[in-house]
ModelCIF file with pLDDT and N, C-alpha, C, O atoms, coordinates in Angstrom:
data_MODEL
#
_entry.id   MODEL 
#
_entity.id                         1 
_entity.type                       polymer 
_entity.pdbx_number_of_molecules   1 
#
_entity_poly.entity_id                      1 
_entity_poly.type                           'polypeptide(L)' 
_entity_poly.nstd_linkage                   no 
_entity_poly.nstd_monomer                   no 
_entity_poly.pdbx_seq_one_letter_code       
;(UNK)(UNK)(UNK)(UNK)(UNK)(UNK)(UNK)(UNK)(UNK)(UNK)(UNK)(UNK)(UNK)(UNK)(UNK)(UNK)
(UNK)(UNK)(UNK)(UNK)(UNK)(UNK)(UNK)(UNK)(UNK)(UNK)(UNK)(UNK)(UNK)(UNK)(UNK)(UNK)
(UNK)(UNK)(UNK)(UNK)(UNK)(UNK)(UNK)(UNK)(UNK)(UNK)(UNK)(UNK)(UNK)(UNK)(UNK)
;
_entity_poly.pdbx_seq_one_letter_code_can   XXXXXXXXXXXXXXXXXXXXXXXXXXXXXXXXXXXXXXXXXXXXXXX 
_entity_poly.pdbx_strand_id                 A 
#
loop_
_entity_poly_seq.entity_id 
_entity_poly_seq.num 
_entity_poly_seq.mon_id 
_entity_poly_seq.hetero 
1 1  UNK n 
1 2  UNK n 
1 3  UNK n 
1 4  UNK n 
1 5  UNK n 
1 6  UNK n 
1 7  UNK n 
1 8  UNK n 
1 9  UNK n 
1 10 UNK n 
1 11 UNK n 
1 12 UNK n 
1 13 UNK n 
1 14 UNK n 
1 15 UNK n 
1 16 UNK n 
1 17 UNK n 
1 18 UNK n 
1 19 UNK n 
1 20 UNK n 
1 21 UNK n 
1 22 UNK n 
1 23 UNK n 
1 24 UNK n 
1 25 UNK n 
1 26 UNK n 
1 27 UNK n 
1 28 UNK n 
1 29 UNK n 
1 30 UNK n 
1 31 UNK n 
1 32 UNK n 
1 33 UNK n 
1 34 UNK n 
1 35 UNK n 
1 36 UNK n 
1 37 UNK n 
1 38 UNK n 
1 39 UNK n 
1 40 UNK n 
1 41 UNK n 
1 42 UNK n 
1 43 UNK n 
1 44 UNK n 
1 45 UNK n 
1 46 UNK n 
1 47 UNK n 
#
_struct_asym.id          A 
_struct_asym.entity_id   1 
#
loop_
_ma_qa_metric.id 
_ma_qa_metric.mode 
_ma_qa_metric.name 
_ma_qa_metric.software_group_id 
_ma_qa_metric.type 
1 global pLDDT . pLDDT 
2 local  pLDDT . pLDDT 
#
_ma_qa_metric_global.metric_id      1 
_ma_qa_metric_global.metric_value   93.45 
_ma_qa_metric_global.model_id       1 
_ma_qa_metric_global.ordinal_id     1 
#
loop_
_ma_qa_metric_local.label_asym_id 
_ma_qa_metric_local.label_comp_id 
_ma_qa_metric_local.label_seq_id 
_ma_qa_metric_local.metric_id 
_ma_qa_metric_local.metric_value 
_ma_qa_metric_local.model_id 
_ma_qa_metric_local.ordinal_id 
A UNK 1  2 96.00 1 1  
A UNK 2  2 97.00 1 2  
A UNK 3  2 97.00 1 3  
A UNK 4  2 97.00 1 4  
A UNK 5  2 97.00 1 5  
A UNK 6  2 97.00 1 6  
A UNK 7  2 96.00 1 7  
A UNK 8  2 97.00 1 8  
A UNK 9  2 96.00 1 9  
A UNK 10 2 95.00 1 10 
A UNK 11 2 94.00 1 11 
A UNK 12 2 94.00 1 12 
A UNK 13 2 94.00 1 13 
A UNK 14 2 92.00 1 14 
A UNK 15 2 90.00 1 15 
A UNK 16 2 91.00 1 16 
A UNK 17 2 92.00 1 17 
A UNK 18 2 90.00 1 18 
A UNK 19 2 93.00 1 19 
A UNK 20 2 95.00 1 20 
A UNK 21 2 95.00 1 21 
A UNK 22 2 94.00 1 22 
A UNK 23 2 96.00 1 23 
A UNK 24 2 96.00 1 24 
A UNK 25 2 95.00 1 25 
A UNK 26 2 94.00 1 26 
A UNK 27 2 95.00 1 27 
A UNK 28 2 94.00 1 28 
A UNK 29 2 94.00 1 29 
A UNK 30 2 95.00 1 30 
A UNK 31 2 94.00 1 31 
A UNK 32 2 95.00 1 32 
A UNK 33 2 94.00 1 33 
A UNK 34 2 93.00 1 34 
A UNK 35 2 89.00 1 35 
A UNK 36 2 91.00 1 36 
A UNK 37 2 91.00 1 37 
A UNK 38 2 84.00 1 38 
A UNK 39 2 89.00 1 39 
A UNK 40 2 90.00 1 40 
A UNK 41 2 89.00 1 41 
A UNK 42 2 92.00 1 42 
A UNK 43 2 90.00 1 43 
A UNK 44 2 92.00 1 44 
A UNK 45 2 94.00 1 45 
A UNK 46 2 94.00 1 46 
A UNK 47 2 93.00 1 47 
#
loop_
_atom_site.group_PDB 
_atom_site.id 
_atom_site.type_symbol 
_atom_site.label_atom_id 
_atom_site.label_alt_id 
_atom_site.label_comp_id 
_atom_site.label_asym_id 
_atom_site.label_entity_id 
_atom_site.label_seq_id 
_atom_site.pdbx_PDB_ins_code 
_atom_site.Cartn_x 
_atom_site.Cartn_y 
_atom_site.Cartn_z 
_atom_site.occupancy 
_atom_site.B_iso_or_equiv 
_atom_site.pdbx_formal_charge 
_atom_site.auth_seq_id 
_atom_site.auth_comp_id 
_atom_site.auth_asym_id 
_atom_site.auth_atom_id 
_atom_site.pdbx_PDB_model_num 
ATOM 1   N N  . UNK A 1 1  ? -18.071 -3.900  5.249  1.00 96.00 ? 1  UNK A N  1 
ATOM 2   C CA . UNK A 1 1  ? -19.085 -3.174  4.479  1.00 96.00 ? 1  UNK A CA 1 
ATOM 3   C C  . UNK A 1 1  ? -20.410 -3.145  5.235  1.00 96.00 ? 1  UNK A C  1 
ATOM 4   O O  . UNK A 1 1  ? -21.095 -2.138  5.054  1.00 96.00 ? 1  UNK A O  1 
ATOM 5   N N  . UNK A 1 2  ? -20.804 -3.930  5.918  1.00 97.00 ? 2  UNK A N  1 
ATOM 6   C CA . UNK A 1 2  ? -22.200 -4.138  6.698  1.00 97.00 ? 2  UNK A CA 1 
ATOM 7   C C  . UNK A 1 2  ? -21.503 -3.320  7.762  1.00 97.00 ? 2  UNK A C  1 
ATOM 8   O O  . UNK A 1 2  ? -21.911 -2.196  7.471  1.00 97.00 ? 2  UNK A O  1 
ATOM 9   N N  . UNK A 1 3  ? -20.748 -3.176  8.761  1.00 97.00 ? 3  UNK A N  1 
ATOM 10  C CA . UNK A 1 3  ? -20.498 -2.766  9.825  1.00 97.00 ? 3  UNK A CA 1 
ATOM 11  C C  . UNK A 1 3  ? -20.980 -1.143  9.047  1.00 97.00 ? 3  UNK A C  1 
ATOM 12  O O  . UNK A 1 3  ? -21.944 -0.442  9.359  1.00 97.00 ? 3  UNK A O  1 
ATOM 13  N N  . UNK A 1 4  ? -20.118 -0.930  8.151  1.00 97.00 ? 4  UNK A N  1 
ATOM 14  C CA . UNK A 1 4  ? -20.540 0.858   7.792  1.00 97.00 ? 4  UNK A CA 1 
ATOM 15  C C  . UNK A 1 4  ? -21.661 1.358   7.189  1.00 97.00 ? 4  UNK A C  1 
ATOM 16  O O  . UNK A 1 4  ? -21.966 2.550   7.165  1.00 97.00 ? 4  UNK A O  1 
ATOM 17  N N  . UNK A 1 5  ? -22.543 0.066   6.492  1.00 97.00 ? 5  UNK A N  1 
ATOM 18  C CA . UNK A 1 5  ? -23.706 0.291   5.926  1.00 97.00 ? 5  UNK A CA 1 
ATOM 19  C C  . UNK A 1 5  ? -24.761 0.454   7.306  1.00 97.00 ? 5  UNK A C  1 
ATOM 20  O O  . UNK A 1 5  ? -25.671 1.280   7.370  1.00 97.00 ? 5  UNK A O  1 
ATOM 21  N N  . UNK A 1 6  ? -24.443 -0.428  8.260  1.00 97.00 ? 6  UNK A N  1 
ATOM 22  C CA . UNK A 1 6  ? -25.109 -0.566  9.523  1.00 97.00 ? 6  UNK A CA 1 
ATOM 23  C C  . UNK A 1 6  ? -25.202 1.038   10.263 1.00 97.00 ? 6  UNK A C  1 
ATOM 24  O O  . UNK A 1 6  ? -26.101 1.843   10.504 1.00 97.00 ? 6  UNK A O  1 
ATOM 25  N N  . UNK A 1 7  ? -23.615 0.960   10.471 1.00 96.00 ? 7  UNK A N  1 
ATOM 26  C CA . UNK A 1 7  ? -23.086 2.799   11.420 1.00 96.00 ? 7  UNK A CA 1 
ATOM 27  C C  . UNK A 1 7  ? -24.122 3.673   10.152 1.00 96.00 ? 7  UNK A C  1 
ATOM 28  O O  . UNK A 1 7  ? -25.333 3.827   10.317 1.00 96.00 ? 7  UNK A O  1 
ATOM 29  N N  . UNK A 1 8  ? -23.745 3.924   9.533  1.00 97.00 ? 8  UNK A N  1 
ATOM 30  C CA . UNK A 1 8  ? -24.511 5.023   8.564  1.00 97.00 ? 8  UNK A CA 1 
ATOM 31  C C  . UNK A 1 8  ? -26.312 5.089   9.235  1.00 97.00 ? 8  UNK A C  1 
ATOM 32  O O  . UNK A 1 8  ? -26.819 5.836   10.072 1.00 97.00 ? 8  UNK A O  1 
ATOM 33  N N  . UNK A 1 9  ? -26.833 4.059   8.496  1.00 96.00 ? 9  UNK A N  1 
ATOM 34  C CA . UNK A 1 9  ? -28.035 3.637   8.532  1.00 96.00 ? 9  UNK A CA 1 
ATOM 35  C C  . UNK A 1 9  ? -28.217 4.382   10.328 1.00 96.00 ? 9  UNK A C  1 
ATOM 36  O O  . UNK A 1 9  ? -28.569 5.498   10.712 1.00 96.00 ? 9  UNK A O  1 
ATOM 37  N N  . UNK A 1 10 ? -27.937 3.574   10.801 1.00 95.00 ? 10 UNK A N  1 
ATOM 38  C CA . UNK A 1 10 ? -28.196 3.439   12.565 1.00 95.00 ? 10 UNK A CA 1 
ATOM 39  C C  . UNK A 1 10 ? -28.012 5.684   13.105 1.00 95.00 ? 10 UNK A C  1 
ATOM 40  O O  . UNK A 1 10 ? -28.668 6.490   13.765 1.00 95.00 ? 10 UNK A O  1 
ATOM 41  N N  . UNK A 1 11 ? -26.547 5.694   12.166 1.00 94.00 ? 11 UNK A N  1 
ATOM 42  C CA . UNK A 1 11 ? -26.667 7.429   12.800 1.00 94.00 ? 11 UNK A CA 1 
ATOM 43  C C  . UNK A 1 11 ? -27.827 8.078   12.287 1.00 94.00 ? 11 UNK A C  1 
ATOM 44  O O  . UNK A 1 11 ? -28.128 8.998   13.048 1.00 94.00 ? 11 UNK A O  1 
ATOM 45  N N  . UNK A 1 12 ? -28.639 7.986   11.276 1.00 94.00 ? 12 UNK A N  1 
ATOM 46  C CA . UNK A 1 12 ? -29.656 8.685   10.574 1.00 94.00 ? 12 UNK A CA 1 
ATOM 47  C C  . UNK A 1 12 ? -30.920 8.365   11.332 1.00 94.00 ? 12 UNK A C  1 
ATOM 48  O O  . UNK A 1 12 ? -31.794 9.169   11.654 1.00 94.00 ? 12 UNK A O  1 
ATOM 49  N N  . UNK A 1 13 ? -30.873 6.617   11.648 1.00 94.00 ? 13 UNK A N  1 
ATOM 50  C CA . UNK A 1 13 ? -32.404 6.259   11.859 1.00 94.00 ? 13 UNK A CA 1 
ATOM 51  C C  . UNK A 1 13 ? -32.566 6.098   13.089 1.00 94.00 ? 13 UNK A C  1 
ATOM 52  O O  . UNK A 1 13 ? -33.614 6.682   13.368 1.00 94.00 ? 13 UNK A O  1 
ATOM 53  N N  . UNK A 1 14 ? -31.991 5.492   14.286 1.00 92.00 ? 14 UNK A N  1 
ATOM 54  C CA . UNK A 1 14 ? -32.041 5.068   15.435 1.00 92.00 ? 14 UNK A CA 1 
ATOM 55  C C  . UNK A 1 14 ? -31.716 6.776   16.362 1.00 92.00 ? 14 UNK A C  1 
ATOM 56  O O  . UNK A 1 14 ? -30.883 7.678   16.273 1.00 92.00 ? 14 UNK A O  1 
ATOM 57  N N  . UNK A 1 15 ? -32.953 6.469   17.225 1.00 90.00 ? 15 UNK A N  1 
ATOM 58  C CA . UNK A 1 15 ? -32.789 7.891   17.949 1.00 90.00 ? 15 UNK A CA 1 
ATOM 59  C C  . UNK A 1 15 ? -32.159 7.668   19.084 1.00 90.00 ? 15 UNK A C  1 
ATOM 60  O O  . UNK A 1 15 ? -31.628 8.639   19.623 1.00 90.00 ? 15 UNK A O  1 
ATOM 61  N N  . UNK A 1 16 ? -32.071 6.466   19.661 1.00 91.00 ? 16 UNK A N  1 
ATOM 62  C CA . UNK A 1 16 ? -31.093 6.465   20.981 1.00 91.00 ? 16 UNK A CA 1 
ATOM 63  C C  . UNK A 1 16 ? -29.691 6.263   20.807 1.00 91.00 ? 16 UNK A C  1 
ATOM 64  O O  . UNK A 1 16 ? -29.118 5.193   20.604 1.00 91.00 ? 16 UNK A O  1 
ATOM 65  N N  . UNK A 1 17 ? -29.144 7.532   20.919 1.00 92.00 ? 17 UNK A N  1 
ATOM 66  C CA . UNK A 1 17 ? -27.853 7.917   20.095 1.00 92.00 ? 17 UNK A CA 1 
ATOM 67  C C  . UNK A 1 17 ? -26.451 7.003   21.031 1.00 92.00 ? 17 UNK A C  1 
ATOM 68  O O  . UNK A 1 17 ? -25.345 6.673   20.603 1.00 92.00 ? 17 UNK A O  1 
ATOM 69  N N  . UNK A 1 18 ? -27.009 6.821   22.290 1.00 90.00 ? 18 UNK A N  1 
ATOM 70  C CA . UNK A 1 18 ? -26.060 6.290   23.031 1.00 90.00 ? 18 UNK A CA 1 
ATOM 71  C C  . UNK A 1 18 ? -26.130 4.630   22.008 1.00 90.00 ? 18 UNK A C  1 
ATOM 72  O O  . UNK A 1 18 ? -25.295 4.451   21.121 1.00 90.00 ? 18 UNK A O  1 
ATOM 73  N N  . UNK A 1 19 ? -26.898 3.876   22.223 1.00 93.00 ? 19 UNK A N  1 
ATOM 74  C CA . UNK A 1 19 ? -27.280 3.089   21.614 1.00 93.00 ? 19 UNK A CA 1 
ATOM 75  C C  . UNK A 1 19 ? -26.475 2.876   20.625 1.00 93.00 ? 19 UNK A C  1 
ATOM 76  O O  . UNK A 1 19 ? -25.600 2.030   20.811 1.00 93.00 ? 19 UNK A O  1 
ATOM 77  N N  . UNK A 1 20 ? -26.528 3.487   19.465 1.00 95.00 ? 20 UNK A N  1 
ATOM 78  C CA . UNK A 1 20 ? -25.752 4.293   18.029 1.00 95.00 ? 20 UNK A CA 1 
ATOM 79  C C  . UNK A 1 20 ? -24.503 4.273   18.256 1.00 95.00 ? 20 UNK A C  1 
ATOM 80  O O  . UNK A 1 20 ? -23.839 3.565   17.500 1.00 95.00 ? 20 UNK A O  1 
ATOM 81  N N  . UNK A 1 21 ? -23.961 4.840   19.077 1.00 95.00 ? 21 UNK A N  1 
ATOM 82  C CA . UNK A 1 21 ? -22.089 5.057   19.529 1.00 95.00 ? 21 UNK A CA 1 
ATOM 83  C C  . UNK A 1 21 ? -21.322 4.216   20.086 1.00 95.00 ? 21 UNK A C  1 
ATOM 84  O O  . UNK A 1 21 ? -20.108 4.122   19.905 1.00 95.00 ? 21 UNK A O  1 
ATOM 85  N N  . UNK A 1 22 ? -22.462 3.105   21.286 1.00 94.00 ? 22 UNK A N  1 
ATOM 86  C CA . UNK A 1 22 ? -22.122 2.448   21.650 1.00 94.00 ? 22 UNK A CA 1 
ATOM 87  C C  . UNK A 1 22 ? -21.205 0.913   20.417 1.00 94.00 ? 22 UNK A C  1 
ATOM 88  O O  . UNK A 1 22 ? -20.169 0.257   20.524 1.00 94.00 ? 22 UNK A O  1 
ATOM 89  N N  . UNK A 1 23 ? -22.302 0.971   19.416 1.00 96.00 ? 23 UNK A N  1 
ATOM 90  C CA . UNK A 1 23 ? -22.217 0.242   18.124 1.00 96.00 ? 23 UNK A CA 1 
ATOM 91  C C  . UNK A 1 23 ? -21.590 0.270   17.086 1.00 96.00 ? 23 UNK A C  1 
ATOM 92  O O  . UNK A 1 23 ? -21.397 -0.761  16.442 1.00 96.00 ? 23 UNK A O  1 
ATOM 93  N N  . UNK A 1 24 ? -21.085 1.599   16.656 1.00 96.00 ? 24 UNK A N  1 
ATOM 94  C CA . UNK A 1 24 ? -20.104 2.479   15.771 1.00 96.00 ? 24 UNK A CA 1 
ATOM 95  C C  . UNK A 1 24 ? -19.381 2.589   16.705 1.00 96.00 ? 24 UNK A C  1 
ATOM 96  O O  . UNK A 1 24 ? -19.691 1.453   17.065 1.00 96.00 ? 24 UNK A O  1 
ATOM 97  N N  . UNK A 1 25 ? -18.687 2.898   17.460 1.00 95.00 ? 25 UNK A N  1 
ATOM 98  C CA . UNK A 1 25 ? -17.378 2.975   18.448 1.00 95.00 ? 25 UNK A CA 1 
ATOM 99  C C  . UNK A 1 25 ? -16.701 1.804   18.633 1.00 95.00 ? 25 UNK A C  1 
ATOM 100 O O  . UNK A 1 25 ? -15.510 1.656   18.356 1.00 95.00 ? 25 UNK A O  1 
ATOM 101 N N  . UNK A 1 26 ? -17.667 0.676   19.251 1.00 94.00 ? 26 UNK A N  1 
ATOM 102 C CA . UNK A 1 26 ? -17.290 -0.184  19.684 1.00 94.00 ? 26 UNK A CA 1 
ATOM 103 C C  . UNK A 1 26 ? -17.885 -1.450  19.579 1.00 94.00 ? 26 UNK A C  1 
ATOM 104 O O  . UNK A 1 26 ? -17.054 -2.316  19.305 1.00 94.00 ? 26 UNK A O  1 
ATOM 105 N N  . UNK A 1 27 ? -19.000 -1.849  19.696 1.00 95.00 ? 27 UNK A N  1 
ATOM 106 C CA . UNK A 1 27 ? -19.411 -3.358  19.860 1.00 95.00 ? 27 UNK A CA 1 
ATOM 107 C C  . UNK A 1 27 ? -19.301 -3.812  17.984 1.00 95.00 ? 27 UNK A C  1 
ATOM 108 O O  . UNK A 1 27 ? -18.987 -4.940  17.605 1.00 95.00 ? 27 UNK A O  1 
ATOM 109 N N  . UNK A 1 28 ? -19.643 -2.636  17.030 1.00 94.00 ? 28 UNK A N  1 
ATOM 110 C CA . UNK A 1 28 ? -19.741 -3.263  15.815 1.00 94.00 ? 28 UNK A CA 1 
ATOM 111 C C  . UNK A 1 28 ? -18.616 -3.519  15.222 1.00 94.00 ? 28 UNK A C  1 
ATOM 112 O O  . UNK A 1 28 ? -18.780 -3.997  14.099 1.00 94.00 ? 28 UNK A O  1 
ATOM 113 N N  . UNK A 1 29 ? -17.611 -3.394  15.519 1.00 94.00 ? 29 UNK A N  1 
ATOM 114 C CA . UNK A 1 29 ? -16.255 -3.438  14.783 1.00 94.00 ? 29 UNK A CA 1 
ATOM 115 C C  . UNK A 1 29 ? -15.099 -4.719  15.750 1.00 94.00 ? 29 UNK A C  1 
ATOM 116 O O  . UNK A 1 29 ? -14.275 -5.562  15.395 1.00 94.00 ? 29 UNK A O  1 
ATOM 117 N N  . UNK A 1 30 ? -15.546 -4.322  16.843 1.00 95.00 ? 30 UNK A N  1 
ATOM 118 C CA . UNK A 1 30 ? -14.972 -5.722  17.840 1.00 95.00 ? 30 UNK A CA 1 
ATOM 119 C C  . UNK A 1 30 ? -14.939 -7.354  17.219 1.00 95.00 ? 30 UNK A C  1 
ATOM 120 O O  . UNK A 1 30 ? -14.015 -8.166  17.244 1.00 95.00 ? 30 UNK A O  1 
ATOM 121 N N  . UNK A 1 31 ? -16.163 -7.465  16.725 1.00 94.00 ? 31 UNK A N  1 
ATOM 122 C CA . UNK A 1 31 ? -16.203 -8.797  16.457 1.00 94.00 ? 31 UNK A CA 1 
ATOM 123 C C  . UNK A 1 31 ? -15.427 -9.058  15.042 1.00 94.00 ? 31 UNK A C  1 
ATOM 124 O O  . UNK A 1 31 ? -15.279 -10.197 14.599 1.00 94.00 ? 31 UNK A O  1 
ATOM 125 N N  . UNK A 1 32 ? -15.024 -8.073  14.484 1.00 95.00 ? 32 UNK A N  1 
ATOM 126 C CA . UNK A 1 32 ? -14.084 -8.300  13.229 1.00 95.00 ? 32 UNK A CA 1 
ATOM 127 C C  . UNK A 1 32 ? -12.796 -8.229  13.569 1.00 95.00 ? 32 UNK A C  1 
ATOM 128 O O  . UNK A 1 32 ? -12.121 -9.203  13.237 1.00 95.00 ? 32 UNK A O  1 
ATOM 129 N N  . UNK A 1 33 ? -12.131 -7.158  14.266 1.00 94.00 ? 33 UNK A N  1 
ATOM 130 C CA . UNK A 1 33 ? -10.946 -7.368  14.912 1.00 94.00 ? 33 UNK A CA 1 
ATOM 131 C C  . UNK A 1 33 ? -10.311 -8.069  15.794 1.00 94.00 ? 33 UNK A C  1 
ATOM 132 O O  . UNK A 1 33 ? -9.118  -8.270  16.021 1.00 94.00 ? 33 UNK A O  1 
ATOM 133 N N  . UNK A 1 34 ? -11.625 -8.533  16.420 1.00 93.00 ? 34 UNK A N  1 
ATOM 134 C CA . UNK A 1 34 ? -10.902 -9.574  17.619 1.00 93.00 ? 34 UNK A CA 1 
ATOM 135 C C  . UNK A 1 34 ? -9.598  -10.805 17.121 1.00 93.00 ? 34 UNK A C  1 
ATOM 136 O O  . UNK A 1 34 ? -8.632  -11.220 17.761 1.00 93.00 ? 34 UNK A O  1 
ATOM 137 N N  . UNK A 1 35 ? -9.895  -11.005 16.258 1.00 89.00 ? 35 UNK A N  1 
ATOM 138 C CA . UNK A 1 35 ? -8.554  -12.136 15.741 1.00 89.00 ? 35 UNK A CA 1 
ATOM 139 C C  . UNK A 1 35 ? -7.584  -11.533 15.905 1.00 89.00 ? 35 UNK A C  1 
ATOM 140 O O  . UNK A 1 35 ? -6.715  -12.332 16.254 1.00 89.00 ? 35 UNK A O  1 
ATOM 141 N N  . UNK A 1 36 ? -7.128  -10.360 15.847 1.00 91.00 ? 36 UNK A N  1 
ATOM 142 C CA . UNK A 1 36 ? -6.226  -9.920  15.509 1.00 91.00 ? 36 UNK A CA 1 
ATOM 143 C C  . UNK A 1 36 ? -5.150  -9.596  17.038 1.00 91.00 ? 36 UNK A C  1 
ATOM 144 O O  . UNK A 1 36 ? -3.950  -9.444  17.267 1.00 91.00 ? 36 UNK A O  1 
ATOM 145 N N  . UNK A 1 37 ? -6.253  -9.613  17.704 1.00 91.00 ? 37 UNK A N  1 
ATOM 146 C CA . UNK A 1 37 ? -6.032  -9.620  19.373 1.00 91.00 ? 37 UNK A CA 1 
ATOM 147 C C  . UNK A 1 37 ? -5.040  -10.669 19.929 1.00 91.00 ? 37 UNK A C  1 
ATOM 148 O O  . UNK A 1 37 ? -3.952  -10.540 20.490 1.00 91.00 ? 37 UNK A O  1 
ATOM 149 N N  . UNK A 1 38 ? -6.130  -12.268 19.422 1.00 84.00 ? 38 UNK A N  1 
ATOM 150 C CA . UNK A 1 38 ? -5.242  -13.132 19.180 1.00 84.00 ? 38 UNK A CA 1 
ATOM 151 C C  . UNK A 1 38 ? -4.097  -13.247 19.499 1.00 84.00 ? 38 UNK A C  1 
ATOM 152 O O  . UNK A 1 38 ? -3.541  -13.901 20.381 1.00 84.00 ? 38 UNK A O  1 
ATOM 153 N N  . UNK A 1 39 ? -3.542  -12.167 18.276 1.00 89.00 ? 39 UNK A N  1 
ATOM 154 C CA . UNK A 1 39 ? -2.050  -13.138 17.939 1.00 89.00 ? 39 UNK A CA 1 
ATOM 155 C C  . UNK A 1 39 ? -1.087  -12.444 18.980 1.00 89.00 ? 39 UNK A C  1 
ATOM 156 O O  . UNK A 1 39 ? 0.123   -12.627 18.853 1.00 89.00 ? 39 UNK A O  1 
ATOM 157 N N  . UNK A 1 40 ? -1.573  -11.655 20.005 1.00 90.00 ? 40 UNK A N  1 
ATOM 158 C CA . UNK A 1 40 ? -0.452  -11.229 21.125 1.00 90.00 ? 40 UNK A CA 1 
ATOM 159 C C  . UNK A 1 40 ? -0.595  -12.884 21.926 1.00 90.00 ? 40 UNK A C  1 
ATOM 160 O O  . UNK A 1 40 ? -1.578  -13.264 22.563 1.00 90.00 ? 40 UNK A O  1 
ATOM 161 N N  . UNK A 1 41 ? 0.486   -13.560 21.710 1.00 89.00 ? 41 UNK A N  1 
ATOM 162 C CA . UNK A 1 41 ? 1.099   -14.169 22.791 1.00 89.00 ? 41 UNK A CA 1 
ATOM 163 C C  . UNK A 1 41 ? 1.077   -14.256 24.500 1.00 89.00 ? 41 UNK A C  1 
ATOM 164 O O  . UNK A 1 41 ? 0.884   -15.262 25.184 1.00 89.00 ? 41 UNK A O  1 
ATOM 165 N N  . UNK A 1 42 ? 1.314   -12.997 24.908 1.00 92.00 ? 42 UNK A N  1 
ATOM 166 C CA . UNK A 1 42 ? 0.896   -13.365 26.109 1.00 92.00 ? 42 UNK A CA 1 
ATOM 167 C C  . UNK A 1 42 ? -0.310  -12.656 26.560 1.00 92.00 ? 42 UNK A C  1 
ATOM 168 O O  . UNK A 1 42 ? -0.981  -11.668 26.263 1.00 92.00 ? 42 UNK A O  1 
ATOM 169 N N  . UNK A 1 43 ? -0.284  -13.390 27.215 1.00 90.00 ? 43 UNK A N  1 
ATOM 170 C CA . UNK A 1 43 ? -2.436  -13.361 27.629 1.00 90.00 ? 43 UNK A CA 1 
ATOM 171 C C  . UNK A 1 43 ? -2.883  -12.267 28.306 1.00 90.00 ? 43 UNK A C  1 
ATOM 172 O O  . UNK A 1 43 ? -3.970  -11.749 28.051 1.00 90.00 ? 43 UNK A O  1 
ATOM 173 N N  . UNK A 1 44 ? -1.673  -11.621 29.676 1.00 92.00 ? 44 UNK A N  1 
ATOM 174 C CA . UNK A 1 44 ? -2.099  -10.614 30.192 1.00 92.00 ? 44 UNK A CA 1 
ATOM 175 C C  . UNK A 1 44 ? -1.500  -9.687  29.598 1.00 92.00 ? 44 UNK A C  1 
ATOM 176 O O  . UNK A 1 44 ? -1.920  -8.597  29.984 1.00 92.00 ? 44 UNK A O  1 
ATOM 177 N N  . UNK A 1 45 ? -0.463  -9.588  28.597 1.00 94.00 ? 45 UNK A N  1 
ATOM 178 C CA . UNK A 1 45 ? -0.569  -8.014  27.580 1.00 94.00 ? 45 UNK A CA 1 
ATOM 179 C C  . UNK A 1 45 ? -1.648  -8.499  27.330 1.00 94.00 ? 45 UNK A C  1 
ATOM 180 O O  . UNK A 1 45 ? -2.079  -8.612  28.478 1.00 94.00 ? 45 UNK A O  1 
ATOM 181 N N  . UNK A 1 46 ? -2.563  -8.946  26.576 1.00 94.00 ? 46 UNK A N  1 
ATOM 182 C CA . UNK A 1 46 ? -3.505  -9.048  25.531 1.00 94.00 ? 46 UNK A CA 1 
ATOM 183 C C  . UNK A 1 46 ? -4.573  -8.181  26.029 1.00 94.00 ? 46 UNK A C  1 
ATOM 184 O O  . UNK A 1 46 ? -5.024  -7.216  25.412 1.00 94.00 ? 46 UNK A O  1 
ATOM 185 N N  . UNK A 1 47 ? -5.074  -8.714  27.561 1.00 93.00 ? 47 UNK A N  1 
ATOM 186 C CA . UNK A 1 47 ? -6.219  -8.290  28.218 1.00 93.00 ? 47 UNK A CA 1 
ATOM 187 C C  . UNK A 1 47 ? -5.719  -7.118  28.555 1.00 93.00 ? 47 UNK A C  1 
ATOM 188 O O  . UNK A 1 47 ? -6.399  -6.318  29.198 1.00 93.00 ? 47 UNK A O  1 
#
């Protein structure tokens, strides 16, 4: 809920759009999914 209250907020208000996409694409949602990464077993599938 914060990750999308954040993306929302951030596409309207923040003008450095790279900035913005970089965060909604990718860095803001990473740190919630990463567990899930985890559970591959072996290390170089994972990476």
């Amino acid at each position: 809920i914060t990750y999308f209250a954040t993306s929302l907020l951030s596409f309207i208000l923040v003008a450095d759009k790279e900035c913005m996409l970089m965060y909604v694409m990718l860095f803001g949602f990473y740190p919630i999914i990463q567990s899930g990464f985890d559970k591959i077993k072996i290390s170089f599938i994972k990476i």
